[in-house]
C-alpha atoms as a PDB file:
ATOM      1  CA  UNK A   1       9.953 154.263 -52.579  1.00  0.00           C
ATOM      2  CA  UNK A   2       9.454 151.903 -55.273  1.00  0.00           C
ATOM      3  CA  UNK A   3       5.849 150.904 -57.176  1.00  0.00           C
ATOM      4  CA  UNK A   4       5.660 147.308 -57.172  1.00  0.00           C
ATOM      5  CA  UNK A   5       2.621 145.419 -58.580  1.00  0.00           C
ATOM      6  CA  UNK A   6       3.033 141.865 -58.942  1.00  0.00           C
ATOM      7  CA  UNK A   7       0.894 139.487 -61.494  1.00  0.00           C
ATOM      8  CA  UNK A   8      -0.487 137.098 -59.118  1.00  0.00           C
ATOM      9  CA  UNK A   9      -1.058 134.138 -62.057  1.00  0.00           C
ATOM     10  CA  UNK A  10       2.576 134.916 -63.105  1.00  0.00           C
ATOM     11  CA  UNK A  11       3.652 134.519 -59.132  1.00  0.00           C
ATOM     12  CA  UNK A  12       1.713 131.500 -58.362  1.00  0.00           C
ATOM     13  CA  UNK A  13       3.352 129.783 -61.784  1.00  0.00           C
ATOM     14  CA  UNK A  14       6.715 130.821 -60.350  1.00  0.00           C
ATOM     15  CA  UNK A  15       5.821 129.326 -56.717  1.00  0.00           C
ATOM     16  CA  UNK A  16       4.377 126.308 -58.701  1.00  0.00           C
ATOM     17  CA  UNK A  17       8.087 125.887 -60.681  1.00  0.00           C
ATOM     18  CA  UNK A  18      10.255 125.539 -57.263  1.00  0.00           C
ATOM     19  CA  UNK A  19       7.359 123.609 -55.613  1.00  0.00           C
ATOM     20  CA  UNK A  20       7.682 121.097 -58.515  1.00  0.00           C
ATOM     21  CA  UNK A  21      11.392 121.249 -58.781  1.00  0.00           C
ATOM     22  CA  UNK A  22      11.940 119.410 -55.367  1.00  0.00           C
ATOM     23  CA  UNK A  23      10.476 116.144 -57.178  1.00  0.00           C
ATOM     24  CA  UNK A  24      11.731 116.767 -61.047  1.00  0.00           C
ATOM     25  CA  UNK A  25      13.795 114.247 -62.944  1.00  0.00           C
ATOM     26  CA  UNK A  26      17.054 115.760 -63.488  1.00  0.00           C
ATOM     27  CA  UNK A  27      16.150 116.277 -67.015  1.00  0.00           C
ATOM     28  CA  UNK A  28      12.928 118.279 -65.448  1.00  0.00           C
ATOM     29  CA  UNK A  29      15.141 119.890 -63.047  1.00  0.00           C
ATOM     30  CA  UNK A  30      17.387 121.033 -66.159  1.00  0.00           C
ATOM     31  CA  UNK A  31      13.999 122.276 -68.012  1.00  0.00           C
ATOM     32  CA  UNK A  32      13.200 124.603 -65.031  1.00  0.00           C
ATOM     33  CA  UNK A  33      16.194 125.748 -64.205  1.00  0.00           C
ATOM     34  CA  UNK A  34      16.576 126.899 -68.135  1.00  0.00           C
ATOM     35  CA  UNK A  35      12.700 128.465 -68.157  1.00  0.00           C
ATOM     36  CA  UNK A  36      13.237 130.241 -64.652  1.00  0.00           C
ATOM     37  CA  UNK A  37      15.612 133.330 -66.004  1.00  0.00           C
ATOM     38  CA  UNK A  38      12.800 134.053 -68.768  1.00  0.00           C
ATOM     39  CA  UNK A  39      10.213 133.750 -66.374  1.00  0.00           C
ATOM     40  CA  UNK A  40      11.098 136.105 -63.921  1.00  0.00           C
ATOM     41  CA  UNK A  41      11.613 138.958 -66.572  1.00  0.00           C
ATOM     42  CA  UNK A  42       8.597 138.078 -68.028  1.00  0.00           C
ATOM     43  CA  UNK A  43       6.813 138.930 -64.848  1.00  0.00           C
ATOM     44  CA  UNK A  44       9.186 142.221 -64.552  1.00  0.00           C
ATOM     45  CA  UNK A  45       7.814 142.923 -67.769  1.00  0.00           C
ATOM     46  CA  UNK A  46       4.227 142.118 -66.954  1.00  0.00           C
ATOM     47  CA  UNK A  47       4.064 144.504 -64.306  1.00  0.00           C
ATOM     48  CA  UNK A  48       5.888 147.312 -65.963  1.00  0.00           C
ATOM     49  CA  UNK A  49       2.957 146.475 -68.753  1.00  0.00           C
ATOM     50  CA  UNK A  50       0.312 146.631 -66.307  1.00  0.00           C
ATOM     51  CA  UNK A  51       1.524 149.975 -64.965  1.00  0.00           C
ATOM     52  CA  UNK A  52       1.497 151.346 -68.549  1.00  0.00           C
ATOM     53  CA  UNK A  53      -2.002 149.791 -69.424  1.00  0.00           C
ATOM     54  CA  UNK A  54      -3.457 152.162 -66.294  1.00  0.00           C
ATOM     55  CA  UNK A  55      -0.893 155.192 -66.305  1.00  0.00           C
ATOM     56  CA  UNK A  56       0.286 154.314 -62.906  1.00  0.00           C
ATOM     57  CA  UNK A  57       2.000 151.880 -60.644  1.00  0.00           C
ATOM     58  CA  UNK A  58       0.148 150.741 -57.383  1.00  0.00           C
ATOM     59  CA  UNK A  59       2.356 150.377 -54.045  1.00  0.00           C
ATOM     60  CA  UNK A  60       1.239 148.069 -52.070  1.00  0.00           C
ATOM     61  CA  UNK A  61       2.070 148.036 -47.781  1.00  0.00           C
ATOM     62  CA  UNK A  62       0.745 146.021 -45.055  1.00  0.00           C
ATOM     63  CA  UNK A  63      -1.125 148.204 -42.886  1.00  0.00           C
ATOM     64  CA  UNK A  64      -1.362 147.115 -39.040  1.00  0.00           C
ATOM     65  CA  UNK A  65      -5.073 147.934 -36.949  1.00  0.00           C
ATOM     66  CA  UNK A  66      -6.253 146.767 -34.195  1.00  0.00           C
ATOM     67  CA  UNK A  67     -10.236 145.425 -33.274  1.00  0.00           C
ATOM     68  CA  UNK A  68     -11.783 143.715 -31.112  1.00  0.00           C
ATOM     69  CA  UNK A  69     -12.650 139.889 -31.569  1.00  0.00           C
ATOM     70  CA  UNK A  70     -13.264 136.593 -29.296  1.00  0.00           C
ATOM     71  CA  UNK A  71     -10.033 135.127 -27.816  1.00  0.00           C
ATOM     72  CA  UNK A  72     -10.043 131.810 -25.793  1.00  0.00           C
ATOM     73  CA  UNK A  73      -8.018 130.996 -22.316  1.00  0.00           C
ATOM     74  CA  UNK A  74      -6.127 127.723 -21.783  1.00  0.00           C
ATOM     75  CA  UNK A  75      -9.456 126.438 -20.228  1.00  0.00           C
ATOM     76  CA  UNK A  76     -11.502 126.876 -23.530  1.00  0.00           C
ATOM     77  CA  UNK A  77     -13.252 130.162 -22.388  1.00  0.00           C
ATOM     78  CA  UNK A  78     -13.854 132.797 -24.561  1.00  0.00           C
ATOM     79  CA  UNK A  79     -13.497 136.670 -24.065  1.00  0.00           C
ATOM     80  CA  UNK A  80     -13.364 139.936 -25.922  1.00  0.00           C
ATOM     81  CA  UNK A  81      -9.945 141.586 -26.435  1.00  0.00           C
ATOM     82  CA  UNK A  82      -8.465 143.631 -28.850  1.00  0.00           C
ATOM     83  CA  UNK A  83      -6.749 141.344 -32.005  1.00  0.00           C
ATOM     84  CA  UNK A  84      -3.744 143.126 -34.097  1.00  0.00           C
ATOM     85  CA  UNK A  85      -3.964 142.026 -37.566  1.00  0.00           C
ATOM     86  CA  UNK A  86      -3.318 143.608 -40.925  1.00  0.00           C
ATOM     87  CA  UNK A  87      -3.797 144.508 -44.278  1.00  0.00           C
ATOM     88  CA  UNK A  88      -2.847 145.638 -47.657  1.00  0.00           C
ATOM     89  CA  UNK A  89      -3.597 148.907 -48.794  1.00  0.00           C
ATOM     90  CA  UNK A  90      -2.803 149.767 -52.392  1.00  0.00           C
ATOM     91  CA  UNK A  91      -1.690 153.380 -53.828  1.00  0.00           C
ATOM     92  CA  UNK A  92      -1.384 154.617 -57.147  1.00  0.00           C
ATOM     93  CA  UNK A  93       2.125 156.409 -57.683  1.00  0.00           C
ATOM     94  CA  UNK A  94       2.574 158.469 -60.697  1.00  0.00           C
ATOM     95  CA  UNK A  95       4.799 157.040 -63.335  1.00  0.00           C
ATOM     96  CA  UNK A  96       6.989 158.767 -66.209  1.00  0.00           C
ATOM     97  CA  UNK A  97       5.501 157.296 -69.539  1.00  0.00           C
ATOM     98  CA  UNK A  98       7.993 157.455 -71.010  1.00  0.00           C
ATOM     99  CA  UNK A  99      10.807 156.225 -68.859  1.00  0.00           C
ATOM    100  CA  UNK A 100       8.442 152.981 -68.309  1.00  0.00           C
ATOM    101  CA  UNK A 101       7.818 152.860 -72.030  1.00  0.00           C
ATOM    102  CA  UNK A 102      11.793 152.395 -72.553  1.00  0.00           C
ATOM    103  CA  UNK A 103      11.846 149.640 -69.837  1.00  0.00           C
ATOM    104  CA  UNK A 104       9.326 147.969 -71.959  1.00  0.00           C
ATOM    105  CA  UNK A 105      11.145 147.578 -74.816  1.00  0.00           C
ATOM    106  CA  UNK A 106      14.383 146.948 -72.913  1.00  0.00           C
ATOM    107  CA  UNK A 107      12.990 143.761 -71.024  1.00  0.00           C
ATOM    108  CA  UNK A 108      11.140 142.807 -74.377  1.00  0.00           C
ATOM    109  CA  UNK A 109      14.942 142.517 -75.899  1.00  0.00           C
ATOM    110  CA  UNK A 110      16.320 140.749 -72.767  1.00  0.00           C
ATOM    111  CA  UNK A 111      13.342 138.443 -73.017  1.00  0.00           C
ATOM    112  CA  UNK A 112      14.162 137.535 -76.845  1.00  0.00           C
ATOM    113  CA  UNK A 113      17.895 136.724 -75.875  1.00  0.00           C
ATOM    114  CA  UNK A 114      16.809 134.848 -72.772  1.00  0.00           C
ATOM    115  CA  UNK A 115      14.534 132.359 -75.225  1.00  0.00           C
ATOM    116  CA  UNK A 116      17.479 131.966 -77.485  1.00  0.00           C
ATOM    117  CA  UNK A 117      19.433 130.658 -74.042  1.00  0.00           C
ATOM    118  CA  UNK A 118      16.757 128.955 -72.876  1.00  0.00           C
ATOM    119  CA  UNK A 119      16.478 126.867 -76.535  1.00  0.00           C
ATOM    120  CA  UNK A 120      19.561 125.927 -76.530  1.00  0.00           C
ATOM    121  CA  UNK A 121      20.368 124.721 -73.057  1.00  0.00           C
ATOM    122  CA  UNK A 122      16.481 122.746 -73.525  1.00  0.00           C
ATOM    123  CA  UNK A 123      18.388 121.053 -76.289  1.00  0.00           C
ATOM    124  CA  UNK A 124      21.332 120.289 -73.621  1.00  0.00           C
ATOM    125  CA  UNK A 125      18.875 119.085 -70.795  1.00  0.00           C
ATOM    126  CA  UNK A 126      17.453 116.306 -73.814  1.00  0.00           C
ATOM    127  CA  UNK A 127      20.512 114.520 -72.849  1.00  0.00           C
ATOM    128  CA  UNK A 128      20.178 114.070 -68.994  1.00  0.00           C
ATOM    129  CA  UNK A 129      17.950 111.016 -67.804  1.00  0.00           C
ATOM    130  CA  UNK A 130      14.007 111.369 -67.428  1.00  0.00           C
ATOM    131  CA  UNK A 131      13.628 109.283 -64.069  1.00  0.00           C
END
């Protein structure tokens, strides 16, 4: 089982990026497509930060239950039954320090290199049109 905890701001810049990119100039389109690599190890990286910040990782599952709530019949009426729904319920996992510590510095170096790449094909997308 793996410990995922995912930085929502980091997420909702991501969603933000391929929301955008439907309606970027191909010079835009170019821009984001070069940022995206670095982006998504940066959130990698984020999270494996997070999990060293508190000494663990936090799995997160959707939990179903059951209650009972107000339903309505095809004639507008409303009545109790039961409504299945879920929700998310979040355990620590232990992590090894050190093992996590490594990953750090491993997606810190991958990060570096990805900027470099991301620079230089910037510098590409400058020549693509703007409209």
């Amino acid at each position: 089982m793996r410990a995922v905890s995912v930085n929502r701001p980091t997420l909702l810049g991501l969603t933000a990026i391929v929301i955008l990119s439907g309606c970027a100039s191909p010079r835009e389109q170019c821009v984001l497509d070069a940022k995206s690599p670095r982006l998504m190890v940066m959130n990698d990286r984020n999270v494996v930060a997070q999990n060293l910040e508190r000494g663990y990782a936090v799995h997160s599952q959707q939990v179903p239950y059951s209650y009972e709530g107000q339903c309505q019949d095809d004639y507008l009426n409303y009545y109790t039954c039961t409504v299945n729904s879920t929700r998310t319920q979040e355990t620590p996992v232990p992590i090894d320090m050190q093992r996590e510590e490594t990953k750090l510095e491993q997606l810190n170096a991958r990060i570096e290199r990805l900027a470099e790449n991301e620079r230089s094909q910037i510098a590409e997308c400058a020549l693509l049109p703007d409209e």
